[in-house]
PDB file of N, CA and C in Angstrom:
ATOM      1  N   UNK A   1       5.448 -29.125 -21.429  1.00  0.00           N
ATOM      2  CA  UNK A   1       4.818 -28.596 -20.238  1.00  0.00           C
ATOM      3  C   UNK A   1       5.343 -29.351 -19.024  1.00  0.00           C
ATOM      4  N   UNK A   2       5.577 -28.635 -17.749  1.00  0.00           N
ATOM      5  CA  UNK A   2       6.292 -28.873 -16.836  1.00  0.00           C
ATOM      6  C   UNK A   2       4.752 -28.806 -16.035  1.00  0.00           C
ATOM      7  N   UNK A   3       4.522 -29.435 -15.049  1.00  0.00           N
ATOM      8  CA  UNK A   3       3.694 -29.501 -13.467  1.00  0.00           C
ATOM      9  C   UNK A   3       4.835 -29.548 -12.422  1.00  0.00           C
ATOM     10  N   UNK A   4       4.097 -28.032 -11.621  1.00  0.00           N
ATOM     11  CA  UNK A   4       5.323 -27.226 -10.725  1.00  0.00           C
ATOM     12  C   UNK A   4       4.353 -26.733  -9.770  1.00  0.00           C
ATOM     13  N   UNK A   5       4.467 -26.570  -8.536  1.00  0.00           N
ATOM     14  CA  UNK A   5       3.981 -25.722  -7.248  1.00  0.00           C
ATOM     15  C   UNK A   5       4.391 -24.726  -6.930  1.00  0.00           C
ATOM     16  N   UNK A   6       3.317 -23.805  -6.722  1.00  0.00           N
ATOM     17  CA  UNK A   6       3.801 -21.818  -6.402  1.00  0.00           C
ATOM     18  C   UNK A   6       4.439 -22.285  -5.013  1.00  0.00           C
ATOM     19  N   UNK A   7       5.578 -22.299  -5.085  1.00  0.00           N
ATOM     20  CA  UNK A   7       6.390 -21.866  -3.537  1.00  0.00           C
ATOM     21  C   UNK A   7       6.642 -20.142  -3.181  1.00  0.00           C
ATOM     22  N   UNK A   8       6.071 -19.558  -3.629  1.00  0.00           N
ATOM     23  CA  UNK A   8       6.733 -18.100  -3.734  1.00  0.00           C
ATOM     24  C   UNK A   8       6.510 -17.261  -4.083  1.00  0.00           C
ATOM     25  N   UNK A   9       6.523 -15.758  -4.047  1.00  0.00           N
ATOM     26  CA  UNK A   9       6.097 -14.642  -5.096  1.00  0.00           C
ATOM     27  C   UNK A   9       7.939 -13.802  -5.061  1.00  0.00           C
ATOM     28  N   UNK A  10       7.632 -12.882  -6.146  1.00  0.00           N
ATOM     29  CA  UNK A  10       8.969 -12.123  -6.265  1.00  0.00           C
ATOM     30  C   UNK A  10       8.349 -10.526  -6.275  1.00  0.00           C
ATOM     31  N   UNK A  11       9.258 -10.014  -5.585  1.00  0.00           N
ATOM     32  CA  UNK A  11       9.309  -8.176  -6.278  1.00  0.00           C
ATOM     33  C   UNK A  11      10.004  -7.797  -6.785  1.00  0.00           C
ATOM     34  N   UNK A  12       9.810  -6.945  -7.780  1.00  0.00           N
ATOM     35  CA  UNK A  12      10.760  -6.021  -8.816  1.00  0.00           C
ATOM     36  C   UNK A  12      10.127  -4.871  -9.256  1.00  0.00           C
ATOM     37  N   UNK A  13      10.826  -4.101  -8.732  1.00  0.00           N
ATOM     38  CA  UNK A  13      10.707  -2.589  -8.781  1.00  0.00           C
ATOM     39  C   UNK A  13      10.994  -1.930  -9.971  1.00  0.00           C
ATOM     40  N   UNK A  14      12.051  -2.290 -10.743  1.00  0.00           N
ATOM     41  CA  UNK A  14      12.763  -2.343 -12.013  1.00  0.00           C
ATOM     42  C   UNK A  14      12.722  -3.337 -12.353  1.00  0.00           C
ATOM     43  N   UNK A  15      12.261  -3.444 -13.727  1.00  0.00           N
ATOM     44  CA  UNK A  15      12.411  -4.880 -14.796  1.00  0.00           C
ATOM     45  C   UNK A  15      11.988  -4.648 -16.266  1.00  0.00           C
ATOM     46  N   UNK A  16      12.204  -5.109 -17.088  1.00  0.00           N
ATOM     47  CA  UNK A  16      11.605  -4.717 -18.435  1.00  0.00           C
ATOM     48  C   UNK A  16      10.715  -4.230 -18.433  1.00  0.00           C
ATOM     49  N   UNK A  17      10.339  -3.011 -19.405  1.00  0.00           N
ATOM     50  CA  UNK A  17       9.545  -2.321 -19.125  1.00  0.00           C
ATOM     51  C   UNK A  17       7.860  -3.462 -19.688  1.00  0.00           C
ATOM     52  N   UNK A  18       8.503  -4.454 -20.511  1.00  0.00           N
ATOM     53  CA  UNK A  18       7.103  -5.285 -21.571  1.00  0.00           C
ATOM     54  C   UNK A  18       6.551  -6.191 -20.013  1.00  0.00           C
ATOM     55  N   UNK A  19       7.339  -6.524 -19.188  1.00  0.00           N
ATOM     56  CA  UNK A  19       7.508  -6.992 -18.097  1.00  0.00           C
ATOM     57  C   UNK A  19       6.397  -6.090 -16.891  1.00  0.00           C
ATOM     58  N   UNK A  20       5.869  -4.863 -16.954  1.00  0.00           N
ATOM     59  CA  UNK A  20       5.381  -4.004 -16.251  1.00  0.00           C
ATOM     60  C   UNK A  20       4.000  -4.213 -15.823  1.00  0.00           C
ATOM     61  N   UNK A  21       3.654  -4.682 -14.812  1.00  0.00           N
ATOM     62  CA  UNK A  21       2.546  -5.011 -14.066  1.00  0.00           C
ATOM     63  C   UNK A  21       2.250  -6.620 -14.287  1.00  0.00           C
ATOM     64  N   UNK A  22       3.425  -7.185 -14.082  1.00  0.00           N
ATOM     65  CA  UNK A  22       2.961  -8.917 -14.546  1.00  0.00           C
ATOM     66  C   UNK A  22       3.630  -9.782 -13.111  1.00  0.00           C
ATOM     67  N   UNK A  23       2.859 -10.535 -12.459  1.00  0.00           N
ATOM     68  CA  UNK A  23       3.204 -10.384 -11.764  1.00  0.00           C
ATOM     69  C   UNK A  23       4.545 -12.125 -11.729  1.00  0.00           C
ATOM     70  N   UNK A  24       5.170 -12.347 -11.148  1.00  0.00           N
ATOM     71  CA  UNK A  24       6.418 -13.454 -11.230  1.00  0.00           C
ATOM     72  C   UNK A  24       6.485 -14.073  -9.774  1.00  0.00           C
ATOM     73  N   UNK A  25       5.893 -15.176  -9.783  1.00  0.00           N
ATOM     74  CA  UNK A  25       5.775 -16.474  -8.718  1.00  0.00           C
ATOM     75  C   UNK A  25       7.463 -17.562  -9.079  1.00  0.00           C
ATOM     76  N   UNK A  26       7.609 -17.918  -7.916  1.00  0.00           N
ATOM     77  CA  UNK A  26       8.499 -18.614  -7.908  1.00  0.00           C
ATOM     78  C   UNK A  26       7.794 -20.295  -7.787  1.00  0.00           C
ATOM     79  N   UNK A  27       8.411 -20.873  -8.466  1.00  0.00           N
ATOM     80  CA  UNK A  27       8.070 -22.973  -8.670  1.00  0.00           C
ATOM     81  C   UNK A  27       8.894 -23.642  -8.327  1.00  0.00           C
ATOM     82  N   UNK A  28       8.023 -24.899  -8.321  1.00  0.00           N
ATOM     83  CA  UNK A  28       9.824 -26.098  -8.104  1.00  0.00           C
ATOM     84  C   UNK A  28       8.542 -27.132  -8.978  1.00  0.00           C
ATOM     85  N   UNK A  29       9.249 -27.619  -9.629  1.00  0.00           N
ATOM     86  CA  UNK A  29       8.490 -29.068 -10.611  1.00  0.00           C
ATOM     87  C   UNK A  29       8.275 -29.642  -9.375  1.00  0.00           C
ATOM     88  N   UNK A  30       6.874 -30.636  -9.577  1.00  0.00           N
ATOM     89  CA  UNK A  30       6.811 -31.568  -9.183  1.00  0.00           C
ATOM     90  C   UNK A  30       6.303 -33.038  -9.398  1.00  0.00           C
ATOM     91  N   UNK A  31       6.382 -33.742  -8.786  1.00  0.00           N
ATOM     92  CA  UNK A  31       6.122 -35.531  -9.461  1.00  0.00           C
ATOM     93  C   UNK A  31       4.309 -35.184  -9.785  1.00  0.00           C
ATOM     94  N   UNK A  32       3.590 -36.612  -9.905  1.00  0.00           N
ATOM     95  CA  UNK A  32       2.220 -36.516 -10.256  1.00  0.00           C
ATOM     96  C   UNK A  32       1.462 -36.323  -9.317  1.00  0.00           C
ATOM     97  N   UNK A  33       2.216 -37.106  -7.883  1.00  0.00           N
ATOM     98  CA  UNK A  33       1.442 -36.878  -7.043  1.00  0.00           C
ATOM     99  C   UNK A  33       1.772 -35.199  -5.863  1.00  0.00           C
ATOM    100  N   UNK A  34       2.313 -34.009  -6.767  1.00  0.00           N
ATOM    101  CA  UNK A  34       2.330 -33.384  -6.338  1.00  0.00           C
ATOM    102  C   UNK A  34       3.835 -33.034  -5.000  1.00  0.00           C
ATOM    103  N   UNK A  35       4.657 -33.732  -5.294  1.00  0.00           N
ATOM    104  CA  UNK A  35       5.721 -33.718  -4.593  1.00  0.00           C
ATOM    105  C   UNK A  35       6.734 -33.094  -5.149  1.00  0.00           C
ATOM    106  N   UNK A  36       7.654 -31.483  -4.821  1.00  0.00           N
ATOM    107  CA  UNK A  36       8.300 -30.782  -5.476  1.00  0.00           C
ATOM    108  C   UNK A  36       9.635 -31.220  -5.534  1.00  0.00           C
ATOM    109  N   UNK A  37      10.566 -31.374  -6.558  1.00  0.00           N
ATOM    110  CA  UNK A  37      11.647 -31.726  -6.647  1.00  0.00           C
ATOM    111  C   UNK A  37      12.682 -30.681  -7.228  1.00  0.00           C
ATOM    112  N   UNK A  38      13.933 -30.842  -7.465  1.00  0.00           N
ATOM    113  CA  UNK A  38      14.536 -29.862  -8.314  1.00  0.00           C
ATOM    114  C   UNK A  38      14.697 -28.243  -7.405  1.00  0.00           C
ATOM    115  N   UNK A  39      15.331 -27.342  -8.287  1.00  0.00           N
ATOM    116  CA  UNK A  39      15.780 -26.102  -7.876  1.00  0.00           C
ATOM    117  C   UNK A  39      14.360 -25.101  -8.293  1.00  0.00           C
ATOM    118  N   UNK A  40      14.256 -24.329  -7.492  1.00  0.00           N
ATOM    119  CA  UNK A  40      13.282 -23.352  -7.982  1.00  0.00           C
ATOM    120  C   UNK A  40      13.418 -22.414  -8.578  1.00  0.00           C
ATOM    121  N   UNK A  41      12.665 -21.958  -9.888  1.00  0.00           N
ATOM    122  CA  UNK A  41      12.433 -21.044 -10.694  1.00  0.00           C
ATOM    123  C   UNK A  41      11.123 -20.176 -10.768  1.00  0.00           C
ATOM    124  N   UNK A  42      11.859 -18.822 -11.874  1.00  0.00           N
ATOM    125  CA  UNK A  42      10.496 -17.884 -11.371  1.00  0.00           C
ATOM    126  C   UNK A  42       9.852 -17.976 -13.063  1.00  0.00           C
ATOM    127  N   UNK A  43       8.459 -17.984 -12.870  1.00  0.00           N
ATOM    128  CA  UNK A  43       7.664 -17.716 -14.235  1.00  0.00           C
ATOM    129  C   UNK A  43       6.726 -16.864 -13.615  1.00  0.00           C
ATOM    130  N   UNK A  44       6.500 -16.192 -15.176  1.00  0.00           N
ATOM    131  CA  UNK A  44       5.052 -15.056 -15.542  1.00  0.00           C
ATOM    132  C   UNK A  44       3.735 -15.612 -15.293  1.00  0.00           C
ATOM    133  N   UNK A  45       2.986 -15.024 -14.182  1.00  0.00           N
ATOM    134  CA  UNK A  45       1.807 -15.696 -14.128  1.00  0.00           C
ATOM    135  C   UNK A  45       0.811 -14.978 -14.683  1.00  0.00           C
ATOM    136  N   UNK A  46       0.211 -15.708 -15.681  1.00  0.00           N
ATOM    137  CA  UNK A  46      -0.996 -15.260 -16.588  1.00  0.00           C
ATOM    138  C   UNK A  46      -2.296 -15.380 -15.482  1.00  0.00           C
ATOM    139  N   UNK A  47      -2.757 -16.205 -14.782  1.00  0.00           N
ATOM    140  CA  UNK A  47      -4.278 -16.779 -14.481  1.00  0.00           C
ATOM    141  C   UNK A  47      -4.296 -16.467 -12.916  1.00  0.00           C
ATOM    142  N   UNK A  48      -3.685 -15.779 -12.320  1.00  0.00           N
ATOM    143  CA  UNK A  48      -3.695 -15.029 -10.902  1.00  0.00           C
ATOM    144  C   UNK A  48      -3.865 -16.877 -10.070  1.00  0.00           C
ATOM    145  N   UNK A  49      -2.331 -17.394 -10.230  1.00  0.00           N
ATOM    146  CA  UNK A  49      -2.449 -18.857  -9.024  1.00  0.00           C
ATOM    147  C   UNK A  49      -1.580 -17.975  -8.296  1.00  0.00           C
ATOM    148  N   UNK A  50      -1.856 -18.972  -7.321  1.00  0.00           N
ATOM    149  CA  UNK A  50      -1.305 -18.847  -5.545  1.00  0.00           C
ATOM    150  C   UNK A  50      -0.809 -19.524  -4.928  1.00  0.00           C
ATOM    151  N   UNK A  51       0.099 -19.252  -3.802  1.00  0.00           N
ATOM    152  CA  UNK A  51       0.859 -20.175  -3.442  1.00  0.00           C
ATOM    153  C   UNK A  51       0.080 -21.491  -2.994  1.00  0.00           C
ATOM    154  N   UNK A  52       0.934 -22.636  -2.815  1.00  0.00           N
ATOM    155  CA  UNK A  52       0.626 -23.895  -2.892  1.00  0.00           C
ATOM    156  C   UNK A  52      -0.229 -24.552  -4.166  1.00  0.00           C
ATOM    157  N   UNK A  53      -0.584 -23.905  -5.149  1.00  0.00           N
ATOM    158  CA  UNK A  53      -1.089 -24.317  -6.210  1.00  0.00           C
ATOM    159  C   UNK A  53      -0.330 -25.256  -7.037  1.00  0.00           C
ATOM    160  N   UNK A  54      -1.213 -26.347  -7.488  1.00  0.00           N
ATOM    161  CA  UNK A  54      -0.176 -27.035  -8.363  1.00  0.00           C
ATOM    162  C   UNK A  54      -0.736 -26.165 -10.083  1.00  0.00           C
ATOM    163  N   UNK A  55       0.581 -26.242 -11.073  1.00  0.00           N
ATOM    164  CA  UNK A  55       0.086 -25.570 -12.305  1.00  0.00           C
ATOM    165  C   UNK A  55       1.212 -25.920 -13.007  1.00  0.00           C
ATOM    166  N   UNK A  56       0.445 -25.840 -14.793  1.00  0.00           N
ATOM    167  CA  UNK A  56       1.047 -26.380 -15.520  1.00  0.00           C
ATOM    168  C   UNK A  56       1.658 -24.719 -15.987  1.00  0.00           C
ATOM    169  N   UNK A  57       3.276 -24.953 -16.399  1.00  0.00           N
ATOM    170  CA  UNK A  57       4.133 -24.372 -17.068  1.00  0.00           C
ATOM    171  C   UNK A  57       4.743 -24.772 -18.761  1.00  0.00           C
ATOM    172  N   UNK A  58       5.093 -23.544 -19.405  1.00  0.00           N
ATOM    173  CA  UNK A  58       5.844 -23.967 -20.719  1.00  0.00           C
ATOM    174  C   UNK A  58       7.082 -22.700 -20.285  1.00  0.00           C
ATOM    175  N   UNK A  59       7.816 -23.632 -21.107  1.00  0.00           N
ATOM    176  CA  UNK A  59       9.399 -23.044 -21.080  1.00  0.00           C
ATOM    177  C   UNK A  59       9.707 -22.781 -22.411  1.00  0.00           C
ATOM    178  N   UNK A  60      10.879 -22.107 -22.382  1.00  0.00           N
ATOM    179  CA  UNK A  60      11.450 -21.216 -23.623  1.00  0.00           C
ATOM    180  C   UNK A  60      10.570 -20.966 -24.496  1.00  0.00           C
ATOM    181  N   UNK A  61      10.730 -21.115 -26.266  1.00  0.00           N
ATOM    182  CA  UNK A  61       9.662 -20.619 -26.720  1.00  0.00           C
ATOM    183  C   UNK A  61       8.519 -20.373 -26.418  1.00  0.00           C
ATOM    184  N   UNK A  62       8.232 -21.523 -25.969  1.00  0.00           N
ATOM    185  CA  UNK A  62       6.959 -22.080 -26.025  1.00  0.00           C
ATOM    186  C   UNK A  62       6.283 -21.003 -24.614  1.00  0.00           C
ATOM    187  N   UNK A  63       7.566 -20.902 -23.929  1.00  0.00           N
ATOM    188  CA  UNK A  63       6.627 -19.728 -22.912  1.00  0.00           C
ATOM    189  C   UNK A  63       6.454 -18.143 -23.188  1.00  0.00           C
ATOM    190  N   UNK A  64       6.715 -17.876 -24.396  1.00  0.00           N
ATOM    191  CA  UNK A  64       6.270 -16.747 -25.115  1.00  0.00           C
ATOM    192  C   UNK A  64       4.993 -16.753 -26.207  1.00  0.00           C
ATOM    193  N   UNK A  65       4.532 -17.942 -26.308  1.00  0.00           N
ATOM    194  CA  UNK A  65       3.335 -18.205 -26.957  1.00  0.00           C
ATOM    195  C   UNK A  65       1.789 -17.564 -26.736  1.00  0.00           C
ATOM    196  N   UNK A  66       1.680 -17.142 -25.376  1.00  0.00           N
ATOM    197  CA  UNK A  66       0.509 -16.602 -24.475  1.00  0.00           C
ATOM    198  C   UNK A  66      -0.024 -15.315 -25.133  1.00  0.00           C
ATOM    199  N   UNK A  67      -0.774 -15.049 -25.281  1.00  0.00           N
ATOM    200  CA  UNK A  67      -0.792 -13.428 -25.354  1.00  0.00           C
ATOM    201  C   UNK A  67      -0.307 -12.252 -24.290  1.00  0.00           C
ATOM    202  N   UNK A  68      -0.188 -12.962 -23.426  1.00  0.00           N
ATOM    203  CA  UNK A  68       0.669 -11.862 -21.837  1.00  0.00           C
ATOM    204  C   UNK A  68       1.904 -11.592 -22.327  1.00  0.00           C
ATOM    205  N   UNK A  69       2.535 -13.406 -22.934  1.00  0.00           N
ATOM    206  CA  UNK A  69       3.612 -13.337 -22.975  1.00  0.00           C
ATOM    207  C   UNK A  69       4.394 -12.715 -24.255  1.00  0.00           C
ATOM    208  N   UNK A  70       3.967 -12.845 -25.397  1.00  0.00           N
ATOM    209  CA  UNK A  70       4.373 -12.676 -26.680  1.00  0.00           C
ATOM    210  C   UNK A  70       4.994 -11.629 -26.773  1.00  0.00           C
ATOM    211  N   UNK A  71       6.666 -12.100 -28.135  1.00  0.00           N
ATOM    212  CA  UNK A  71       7.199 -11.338 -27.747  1.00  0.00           C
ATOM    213  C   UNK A  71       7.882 -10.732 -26.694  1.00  0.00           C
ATOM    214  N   UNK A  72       7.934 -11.130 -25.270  1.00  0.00           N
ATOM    215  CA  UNK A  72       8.378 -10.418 -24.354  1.00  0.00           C
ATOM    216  C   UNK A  72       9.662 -11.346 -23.753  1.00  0.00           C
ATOM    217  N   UNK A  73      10.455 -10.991 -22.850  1.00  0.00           N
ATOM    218  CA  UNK A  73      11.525 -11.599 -22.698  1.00  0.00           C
ATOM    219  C   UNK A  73      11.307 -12.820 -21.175  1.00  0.00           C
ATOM    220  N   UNK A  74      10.540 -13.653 -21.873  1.00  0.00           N
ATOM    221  CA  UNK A  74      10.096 -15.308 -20.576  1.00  0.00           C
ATOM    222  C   UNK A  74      10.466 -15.888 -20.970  1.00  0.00           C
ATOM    223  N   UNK A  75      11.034 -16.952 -20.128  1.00  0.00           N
ATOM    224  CA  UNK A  75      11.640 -18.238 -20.238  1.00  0.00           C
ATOM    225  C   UNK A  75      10.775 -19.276 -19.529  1.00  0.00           C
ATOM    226  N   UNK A  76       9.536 -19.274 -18.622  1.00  0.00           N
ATOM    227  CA  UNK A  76       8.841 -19.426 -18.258  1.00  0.00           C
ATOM    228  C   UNK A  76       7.451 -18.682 -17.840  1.00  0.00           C
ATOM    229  N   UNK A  77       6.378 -19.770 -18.020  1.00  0.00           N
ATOM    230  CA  UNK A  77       4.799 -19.107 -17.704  1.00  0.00           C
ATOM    231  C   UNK A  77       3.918 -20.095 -17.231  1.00  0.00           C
ATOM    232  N   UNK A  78       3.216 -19.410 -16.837  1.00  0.00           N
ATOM    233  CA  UNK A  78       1.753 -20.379 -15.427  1.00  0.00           C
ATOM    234  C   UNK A  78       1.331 -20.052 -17.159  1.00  0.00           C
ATOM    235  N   UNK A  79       0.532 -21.150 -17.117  1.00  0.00           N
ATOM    236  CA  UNK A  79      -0.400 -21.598 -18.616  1.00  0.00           C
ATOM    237  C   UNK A  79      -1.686 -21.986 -17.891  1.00  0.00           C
ATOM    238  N   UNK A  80      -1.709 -22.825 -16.879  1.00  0.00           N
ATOM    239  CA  UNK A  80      -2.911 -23.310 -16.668  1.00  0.00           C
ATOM    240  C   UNK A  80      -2.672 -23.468 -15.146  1.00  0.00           C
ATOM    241  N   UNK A  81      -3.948 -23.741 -14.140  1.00  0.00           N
ATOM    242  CA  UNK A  81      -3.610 -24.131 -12.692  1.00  0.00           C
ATOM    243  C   UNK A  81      -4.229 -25.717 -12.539  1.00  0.00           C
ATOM    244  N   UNK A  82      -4.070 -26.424 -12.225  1.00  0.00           N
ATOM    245  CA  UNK A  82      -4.310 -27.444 -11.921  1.00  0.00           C
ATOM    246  C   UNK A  82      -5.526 -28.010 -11.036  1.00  0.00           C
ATOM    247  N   UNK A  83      -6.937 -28.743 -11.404  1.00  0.00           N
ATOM    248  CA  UNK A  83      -7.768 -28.842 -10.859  1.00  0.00           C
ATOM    249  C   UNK A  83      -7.609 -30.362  -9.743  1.00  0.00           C
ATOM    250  N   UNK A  84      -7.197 -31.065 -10.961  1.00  0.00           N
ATOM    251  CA  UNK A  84      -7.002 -32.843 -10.098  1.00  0.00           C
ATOM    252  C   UNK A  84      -5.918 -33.042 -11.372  1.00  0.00           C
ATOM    253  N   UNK A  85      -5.362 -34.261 -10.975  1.00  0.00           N
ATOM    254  CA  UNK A  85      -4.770 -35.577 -11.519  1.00  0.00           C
ATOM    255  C   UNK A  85      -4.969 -36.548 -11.624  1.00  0.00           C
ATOM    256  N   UNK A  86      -4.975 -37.031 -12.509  1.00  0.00           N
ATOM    257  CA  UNK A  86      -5.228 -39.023 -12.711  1.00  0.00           C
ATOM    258  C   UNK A  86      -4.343 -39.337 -13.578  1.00  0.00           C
ATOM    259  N   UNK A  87      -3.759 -40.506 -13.045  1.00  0.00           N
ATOM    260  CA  UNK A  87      -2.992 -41.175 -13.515  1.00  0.00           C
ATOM    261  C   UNK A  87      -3.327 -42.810 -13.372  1.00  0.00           C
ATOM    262  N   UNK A  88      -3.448 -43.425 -14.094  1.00  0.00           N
ATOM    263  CA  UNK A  88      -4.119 -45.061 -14.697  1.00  0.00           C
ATOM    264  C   UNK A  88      -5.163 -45.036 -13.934  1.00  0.00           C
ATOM    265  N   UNK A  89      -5.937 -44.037 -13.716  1.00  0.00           N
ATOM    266  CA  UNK A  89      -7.115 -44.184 -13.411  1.00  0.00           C
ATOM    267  C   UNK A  89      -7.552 -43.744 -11.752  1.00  0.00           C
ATOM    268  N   UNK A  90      -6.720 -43.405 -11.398  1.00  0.00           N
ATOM    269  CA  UNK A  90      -6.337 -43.134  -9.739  1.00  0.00           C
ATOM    270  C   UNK A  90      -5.700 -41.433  -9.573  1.00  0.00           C
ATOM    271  N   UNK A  91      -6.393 -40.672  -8.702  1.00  0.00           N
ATOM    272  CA  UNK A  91      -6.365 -39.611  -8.816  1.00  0.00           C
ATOM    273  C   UNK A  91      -5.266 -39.342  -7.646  1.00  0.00           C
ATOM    274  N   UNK A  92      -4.170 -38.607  -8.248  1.00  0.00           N
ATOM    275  CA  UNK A  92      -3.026 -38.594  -7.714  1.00  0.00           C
ATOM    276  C   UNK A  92      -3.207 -36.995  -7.152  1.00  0.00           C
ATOM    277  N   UNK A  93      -3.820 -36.148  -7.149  1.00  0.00           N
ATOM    278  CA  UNK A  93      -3.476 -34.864  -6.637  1.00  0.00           C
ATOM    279  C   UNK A  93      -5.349 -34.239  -7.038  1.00  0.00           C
ATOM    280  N   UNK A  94      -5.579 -33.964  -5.851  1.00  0.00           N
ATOM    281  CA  UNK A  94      -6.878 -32.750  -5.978  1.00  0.00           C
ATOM    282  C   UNK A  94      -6.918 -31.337  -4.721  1.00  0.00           C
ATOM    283  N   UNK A  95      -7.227 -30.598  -5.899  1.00  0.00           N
ATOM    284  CA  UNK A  95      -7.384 -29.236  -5.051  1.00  0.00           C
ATOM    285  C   UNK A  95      -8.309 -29.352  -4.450  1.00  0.00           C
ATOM    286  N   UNK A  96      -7.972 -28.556  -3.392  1.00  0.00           N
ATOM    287  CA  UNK A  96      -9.239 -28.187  -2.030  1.00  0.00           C
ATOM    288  C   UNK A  96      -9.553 -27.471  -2.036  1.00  0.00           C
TER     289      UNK A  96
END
């Protein structure tokens, strides 16, 4: 599992048809305390997050595991959205 921030939404007019009404946010990983790094990618969002959200992702297999996803052709998926962080005891990231 990757922790990544919605920078983005996508449209597609045409796309697999298993793909049909799902909707695909664009991410960039980020550190604990919520700081995005890296190139951005698009995943299947299961749990309706929104931009600036922090949320946990699974990749390859593992992002076909979902019931949204199964079977279908993802390489990434929103699994969960992110409430807070702690790390050694110190809360590195909370939603507002």
């Amino acid at each position: 599992m990757l922790i990544a921030k919605v920078i983005g939404t996508t449209v597609s007019t045409i796309k697999e048809p298993t793909l049909e009404g799902r909707k695909l946010l664009i991410l960039r990983q980020t550190d604990v305390d919520g700081v995005p790094f890296g190139k951005p990618y698009v995943a299947v969002d299961t749990l309706d997050a929104g931009i600036g959200e922090l949320v946990l992702t699974a990749h390859g297999s593992s992002g076909r595991q979902t019931e949204i996803t199964q079977n279908r052709p993802v390489d990434a998926v929103i699994m969960a959205v992110i409430d807070h962080l702690s790390v050694l005891g110190e809360v590195t990231y909370q939603k507002e």
